[in-house]
PDB file of N, CA and C in Angstrom:
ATOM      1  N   UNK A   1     140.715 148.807  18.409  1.00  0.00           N
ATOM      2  CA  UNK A   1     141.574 147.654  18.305  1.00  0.00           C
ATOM      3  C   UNK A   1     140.782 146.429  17.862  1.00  0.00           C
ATOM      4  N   UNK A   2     139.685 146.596  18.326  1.00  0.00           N
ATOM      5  CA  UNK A   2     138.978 145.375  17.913  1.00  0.00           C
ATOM      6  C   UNK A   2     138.513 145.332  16.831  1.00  0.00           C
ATOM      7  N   UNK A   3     138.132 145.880  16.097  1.00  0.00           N
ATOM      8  CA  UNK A   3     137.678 146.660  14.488  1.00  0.00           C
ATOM      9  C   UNK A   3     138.972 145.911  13.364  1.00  0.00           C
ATOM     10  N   UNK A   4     140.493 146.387  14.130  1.00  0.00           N
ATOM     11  CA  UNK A   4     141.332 145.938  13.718  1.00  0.00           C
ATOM     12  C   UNK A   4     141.368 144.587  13.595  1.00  0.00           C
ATOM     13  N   UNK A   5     141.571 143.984  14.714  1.00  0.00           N
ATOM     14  CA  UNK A   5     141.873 142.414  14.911  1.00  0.00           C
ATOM     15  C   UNK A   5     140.774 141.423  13.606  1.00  0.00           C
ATOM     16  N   UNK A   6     139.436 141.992  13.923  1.00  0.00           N
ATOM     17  CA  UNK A   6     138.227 141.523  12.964  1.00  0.00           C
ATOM     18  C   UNK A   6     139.231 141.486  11.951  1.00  0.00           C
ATOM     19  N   UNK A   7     139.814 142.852  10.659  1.00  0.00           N
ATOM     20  CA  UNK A   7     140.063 142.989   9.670  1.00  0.00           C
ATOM     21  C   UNK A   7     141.193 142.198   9.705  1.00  0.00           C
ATOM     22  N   UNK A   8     141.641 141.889  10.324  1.00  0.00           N
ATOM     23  CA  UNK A   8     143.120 140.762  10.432  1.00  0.00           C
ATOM     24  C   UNK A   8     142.744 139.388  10.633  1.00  0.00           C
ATOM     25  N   UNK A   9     141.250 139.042  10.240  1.00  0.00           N
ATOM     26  CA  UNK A   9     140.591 137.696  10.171  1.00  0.00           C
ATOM     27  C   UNK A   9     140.834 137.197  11.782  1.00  0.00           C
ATOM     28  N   UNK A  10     140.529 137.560  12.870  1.00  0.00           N
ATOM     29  CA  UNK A  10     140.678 136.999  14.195  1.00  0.00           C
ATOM     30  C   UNK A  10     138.650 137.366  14.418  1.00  0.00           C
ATOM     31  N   UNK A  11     138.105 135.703  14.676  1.00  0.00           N
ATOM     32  CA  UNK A  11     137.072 136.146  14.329  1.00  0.00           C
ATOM     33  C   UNK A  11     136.121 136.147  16.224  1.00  0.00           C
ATOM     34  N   UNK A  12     136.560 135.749  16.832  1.00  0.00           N
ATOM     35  CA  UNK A  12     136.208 135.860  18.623  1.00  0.00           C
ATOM     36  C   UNK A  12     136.689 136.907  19.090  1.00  0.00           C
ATOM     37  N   UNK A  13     136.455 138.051  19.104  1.00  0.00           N
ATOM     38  CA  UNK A  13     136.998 139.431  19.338  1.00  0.00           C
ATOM     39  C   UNK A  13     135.925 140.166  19.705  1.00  0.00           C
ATOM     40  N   UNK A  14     135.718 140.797  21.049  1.00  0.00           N
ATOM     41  CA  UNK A  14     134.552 141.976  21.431  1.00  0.00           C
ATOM     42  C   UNK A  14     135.446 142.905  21.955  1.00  0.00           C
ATOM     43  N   UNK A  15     134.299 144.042  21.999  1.00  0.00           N
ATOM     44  CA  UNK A  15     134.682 145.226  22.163  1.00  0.00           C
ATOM     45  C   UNK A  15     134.335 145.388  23.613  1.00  0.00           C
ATOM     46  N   UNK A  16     135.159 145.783  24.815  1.00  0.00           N
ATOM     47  CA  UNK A  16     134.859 145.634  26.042  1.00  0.00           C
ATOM     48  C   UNK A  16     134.078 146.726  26.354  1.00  0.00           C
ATOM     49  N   UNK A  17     132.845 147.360  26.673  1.00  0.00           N
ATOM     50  CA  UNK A  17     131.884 148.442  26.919  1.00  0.00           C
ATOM     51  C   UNK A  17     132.848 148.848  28.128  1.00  0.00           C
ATOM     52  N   UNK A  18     133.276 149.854  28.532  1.00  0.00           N
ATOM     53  CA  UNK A  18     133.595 151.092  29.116  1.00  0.00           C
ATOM     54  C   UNK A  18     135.396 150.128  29.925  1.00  0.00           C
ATOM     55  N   UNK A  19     136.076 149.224  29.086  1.00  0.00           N
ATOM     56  CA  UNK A  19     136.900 148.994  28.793  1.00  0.00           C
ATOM     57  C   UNK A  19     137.539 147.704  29.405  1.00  0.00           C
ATOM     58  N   UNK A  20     138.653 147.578  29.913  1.00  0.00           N
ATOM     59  CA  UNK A  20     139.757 146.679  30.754  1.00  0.00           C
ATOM     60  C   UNK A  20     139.176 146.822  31.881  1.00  0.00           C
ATOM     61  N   UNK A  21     139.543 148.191  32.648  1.00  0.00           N
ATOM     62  CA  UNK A  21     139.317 148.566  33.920  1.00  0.00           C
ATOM     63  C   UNK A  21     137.760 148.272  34.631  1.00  0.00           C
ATOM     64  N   UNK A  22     136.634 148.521  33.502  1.00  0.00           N
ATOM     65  CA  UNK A  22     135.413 148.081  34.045  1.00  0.00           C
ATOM     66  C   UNK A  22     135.433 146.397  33.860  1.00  0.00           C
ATOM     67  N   UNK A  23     136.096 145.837  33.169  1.00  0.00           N
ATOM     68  CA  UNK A  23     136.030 144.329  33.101  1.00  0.00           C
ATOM     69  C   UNK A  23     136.661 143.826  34.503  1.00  0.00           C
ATOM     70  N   UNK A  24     137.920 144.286  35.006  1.00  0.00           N
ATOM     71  CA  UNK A  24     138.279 143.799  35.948  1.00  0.00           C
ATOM     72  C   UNK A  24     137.777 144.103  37.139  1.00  0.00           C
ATOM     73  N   UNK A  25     136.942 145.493  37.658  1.00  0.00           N
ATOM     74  CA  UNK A  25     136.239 145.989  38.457  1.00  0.00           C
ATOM     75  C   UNK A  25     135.065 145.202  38.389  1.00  0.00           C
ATOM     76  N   UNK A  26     134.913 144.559  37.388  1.00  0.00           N
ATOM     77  CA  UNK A  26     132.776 143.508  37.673  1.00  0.00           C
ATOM     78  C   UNK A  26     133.770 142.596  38.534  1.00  0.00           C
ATOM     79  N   UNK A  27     134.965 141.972  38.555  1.00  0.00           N
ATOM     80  CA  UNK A  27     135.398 140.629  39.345  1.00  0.00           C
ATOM     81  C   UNK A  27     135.860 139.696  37.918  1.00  0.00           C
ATOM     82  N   UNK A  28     135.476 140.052  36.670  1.00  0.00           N
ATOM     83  CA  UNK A  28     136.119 138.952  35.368  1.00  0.00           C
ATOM     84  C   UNK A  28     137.502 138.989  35.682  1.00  0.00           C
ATOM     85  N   UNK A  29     137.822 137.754  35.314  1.00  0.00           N
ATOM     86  CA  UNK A  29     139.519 137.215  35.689  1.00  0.00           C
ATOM     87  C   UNK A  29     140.785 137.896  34.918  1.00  0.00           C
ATOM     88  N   UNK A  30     141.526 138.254  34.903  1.00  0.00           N
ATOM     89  CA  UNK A  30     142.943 138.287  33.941  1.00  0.00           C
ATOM     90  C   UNK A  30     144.004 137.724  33.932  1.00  0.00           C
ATOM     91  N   UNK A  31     144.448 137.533  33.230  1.00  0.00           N
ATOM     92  CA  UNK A  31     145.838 137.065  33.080  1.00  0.00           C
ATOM     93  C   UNK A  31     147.313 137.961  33.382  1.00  0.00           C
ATOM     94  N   UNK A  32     148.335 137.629  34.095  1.00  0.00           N
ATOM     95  CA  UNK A  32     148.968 138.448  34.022  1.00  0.00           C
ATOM     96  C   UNK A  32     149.742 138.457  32.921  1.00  0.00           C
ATOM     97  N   UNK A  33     150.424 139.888  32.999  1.00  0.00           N
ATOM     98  CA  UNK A  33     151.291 139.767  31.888  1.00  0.00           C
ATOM     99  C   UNK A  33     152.364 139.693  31.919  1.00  0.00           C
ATOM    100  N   UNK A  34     152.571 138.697  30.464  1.00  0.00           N
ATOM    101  CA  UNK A  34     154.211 138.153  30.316  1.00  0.00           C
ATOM    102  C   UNK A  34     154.949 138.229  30.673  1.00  0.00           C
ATOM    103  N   UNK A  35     155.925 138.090  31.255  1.00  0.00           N
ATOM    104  CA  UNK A  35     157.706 138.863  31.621  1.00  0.00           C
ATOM    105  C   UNK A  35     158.453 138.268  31.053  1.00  0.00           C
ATOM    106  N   UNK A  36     159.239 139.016  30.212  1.00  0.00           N
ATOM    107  CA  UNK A  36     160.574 138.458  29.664  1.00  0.00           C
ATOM    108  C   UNK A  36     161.757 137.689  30.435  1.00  0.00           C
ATOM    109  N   UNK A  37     161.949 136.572  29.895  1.00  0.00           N
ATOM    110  CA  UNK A  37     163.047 135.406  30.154  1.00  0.00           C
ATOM    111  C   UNK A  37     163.728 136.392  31.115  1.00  0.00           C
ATOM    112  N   UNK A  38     163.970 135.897  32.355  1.00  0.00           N
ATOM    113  CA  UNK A  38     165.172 136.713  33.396  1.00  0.00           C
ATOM    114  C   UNK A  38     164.720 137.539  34.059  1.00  0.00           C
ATOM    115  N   UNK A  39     163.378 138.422  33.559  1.00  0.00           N
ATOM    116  CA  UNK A  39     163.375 139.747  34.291  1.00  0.00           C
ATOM    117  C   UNK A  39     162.433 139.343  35.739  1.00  0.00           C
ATOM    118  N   UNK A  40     162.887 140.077  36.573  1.00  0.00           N
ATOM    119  CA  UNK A  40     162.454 140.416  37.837  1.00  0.00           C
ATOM    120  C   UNK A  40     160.985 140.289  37.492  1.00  0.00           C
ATOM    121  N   UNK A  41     160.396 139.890  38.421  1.00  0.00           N
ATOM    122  CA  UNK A  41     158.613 139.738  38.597  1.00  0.00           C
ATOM    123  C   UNK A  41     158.171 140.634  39.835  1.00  0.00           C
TER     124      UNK A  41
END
């Protein structure tokens, strides 16, 4: 995905080493995600 994004001119883009799950397991922060207008949270 990130290979992609590069070729789509997005130029602050890394490749997370052993992914999401090890990013959020060191303690790095996330964001949650979106919910559409209305829907239940």
């Amino acid at each position: 995905m990130a290979h992609l994004l590069r070729q789509l001119g997005f130029e602050r883009v890394r490749i997370l080493k052993g992914g999401l799950g090890s990013w959020a397991n060191a303690g790095f922060p996330l964001e949650p995600k979106p919910t559409e207008a209305g829907a239940p949270v």
